[in-house]
C-alpha atoms as a PDB file:
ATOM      1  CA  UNK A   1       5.213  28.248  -2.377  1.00  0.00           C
ATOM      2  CA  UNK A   2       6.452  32.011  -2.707  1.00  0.00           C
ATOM      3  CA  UNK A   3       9.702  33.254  -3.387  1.00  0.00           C
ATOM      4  CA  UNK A   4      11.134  36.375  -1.615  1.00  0.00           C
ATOM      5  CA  UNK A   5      14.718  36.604  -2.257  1.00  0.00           C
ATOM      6  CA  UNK A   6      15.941  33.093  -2.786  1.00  0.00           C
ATOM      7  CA  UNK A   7      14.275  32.456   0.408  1.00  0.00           C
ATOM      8  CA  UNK A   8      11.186  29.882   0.141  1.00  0.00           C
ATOM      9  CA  UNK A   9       8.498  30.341   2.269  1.00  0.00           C
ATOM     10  CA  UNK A  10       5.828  27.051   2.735  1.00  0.00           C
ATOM     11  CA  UNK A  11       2.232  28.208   3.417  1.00  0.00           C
ATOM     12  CA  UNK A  12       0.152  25.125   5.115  1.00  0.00           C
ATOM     13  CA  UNK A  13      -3.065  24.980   6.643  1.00  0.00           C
ATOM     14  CA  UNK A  14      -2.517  23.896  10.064  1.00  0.00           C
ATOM     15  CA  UNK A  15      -3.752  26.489  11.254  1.00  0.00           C
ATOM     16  CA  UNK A  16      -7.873  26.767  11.694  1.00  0.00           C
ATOM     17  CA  UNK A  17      -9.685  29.911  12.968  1.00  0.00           C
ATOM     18  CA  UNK A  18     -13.475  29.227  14.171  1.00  0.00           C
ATOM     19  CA  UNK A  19     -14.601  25.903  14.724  1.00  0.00           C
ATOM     20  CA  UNK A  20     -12.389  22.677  15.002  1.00  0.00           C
ATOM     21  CA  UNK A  21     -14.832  19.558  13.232  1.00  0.00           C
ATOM     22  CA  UNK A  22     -15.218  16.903  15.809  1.00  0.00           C
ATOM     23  CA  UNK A  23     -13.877  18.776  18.589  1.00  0.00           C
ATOM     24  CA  UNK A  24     -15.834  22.256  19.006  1.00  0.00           C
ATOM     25  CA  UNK A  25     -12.646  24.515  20.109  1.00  0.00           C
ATOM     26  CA  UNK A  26     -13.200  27.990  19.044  1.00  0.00           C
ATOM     27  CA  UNK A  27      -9.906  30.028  18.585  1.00  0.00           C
ATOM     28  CA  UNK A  28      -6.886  29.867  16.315  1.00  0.00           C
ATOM     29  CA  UNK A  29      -5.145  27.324  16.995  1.00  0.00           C
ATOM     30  CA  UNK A  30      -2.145  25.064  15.346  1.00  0.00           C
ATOM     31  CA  UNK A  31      -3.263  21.461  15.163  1.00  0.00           C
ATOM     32  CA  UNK A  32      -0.667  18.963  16.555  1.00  0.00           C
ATOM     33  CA  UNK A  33      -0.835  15.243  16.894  1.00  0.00           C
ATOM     34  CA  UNK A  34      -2.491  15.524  20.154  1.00  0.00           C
ATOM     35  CA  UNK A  35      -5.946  16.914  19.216  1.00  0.00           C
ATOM     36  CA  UNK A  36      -5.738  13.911  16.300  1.00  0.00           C
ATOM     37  CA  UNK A  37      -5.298  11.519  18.810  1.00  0.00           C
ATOM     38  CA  UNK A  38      -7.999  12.958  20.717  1.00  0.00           C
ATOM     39  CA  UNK A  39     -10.350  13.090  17.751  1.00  0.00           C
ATOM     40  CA  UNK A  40      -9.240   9.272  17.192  1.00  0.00           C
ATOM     41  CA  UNK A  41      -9.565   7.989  20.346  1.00  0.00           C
ATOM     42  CA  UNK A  42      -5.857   6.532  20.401  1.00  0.00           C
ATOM     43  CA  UNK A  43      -2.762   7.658  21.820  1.00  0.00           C
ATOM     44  CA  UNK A  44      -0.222   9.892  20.477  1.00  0.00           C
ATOM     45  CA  UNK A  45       1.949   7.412  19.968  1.00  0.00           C
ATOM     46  CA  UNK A  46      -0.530   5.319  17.868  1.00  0.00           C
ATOM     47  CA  UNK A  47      -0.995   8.694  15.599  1.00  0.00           C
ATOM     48  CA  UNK A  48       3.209   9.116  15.178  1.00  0.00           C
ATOM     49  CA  UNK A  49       2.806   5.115  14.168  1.00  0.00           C
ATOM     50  CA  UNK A  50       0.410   5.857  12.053  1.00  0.00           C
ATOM     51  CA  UNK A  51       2.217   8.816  10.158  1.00  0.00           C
ATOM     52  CA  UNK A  52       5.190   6.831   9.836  1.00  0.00           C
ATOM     53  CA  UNK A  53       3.470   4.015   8.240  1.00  0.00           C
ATOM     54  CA  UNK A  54       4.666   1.855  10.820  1.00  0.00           C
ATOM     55  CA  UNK A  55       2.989  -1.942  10.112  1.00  0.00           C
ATOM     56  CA  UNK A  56       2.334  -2.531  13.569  1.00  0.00           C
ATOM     57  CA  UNK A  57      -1.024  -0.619  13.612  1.00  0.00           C
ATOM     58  CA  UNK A  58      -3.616  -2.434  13.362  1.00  0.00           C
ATOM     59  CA  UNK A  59      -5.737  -1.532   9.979  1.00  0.00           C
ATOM     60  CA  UNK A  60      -9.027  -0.331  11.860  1.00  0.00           C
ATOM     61  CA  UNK A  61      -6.944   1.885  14.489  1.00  0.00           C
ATOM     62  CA  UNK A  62      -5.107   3.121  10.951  1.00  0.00           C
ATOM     63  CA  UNK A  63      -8.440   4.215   9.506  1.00  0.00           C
ATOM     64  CA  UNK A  64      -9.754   5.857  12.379  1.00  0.00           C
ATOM     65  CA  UNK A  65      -6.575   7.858  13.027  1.00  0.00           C
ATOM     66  CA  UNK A  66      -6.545   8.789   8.932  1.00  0.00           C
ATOM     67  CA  UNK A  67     -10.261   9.571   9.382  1.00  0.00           C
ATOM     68  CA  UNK A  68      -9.187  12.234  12.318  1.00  0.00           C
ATOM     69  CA  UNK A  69      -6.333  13.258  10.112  1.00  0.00           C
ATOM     70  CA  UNK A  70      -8.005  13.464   7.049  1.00  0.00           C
ATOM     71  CA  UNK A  71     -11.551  15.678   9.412  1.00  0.00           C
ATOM     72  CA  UNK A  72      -8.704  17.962  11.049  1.00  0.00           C
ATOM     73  CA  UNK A  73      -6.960  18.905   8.020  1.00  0.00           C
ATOM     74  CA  UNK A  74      -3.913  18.146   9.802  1.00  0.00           C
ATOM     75  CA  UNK A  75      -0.588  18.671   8.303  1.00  0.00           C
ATOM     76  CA  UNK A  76       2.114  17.626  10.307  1.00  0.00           C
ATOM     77  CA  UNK A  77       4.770  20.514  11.377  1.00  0.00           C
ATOM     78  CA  UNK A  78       7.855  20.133   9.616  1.00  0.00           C
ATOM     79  CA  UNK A  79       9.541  22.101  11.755  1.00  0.00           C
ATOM     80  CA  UNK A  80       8.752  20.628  14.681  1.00  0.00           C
ATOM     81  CA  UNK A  81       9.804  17.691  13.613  1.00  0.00           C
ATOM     82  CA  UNK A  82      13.289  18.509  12.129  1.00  0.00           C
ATOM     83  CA  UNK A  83      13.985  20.262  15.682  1.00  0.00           C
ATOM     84  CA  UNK A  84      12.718  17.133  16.864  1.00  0.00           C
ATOM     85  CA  UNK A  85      15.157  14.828  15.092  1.00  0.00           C
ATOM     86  CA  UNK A  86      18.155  17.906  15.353  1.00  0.00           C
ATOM     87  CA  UNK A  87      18.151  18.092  11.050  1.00  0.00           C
ATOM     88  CA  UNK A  88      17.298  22.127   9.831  1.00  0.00           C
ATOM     89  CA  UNK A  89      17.068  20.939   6.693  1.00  0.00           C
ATOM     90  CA  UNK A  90      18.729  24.337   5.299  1.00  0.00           C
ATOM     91  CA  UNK A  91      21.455  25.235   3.201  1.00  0.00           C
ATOM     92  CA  UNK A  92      22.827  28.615   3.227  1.00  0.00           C
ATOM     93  CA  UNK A  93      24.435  29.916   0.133  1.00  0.00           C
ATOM     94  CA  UNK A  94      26.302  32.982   0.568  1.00  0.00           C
ATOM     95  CA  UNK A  95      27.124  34.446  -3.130  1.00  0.00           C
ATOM     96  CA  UNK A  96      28.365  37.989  -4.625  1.00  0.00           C
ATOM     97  CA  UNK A  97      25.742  38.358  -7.414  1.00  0.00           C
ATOM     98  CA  UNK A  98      23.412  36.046  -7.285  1.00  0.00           C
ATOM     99  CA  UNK A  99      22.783  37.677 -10.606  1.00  0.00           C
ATOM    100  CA  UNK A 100      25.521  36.711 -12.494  1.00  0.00           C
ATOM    101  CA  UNK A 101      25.409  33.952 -14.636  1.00  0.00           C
ATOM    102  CA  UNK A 102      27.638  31.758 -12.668  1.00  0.00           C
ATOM    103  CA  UNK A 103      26.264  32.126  -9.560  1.00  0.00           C
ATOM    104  CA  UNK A 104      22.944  31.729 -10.990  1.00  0.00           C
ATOM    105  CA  UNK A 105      23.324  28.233 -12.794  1.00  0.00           C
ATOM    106  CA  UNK A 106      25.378  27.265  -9.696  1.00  0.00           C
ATOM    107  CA  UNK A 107      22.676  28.306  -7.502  1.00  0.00           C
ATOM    108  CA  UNK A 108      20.550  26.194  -9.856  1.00  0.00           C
ATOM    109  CA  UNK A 109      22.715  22.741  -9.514  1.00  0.00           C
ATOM    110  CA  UNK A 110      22.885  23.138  -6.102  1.00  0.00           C
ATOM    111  CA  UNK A 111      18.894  23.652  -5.645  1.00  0.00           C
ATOM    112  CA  UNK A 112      18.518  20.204  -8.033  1.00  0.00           C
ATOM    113  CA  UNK A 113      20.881  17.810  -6.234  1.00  0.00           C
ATOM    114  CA  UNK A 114      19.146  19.053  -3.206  1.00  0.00           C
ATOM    115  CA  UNK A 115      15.956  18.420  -3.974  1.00  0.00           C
ATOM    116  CA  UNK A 116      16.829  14.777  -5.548  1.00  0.00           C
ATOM    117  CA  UNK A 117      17.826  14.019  -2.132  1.00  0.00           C
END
């Protein structure tokens, strides 16, 4: 995680360049939960089940799907997902100086009950 001006940035590896194991594609491309399922053999419902920990999977269909997961290096998109669901999961503070000590230690509380959420 960098920081560049109270802004966080995420780097993930979703994305591959070259070879995808298990499925041969050869360009950069962002893994979704389509090429697991493929990889899997399952649907891509089974794989959101799956993710979810949803009990109704059955436990060999789990392991093959985490198996595909796990071969991909898939990491699922956050922000697909909050878009998904309608949640940005941001909070804009707009402050005079964020380097004054107020601002700073309220920037700080703010970023802590957040994150205990």
């Amino acid at each position: 995680m960098f920081q560049i001006n109270y802004i966080y940035i995420l780097i993930s590896n979703c994305f591959v360049n070259g070879e995808v194991p298990g499925l041969g594609w050869k360009k950069l491309y962002m893994l979704s939960v389509k090429d697991v399922a493929e990889l899997a053999g399952v649907s891509v419902g089974t794989v959101s089940r799956v993710i979810n920990n949803n009990p109704t999977v059955k436990p060999d269909t789990r392991e093959k799907v985490l198996a595909a997961i796990e071969t991909l290096h898939y990491v699922p998109n956050e922000v697909a997902r909050n878009f998904k669901m309608q949640k940005s999961m941001i909070v804009a503070l707009l402050l005079p100086d964020i380097a004054h000590p107020f601002f700073s230690e309220l920037t700080s509380y703010i970023e802590d009950a957040l994150d205990q959420q």
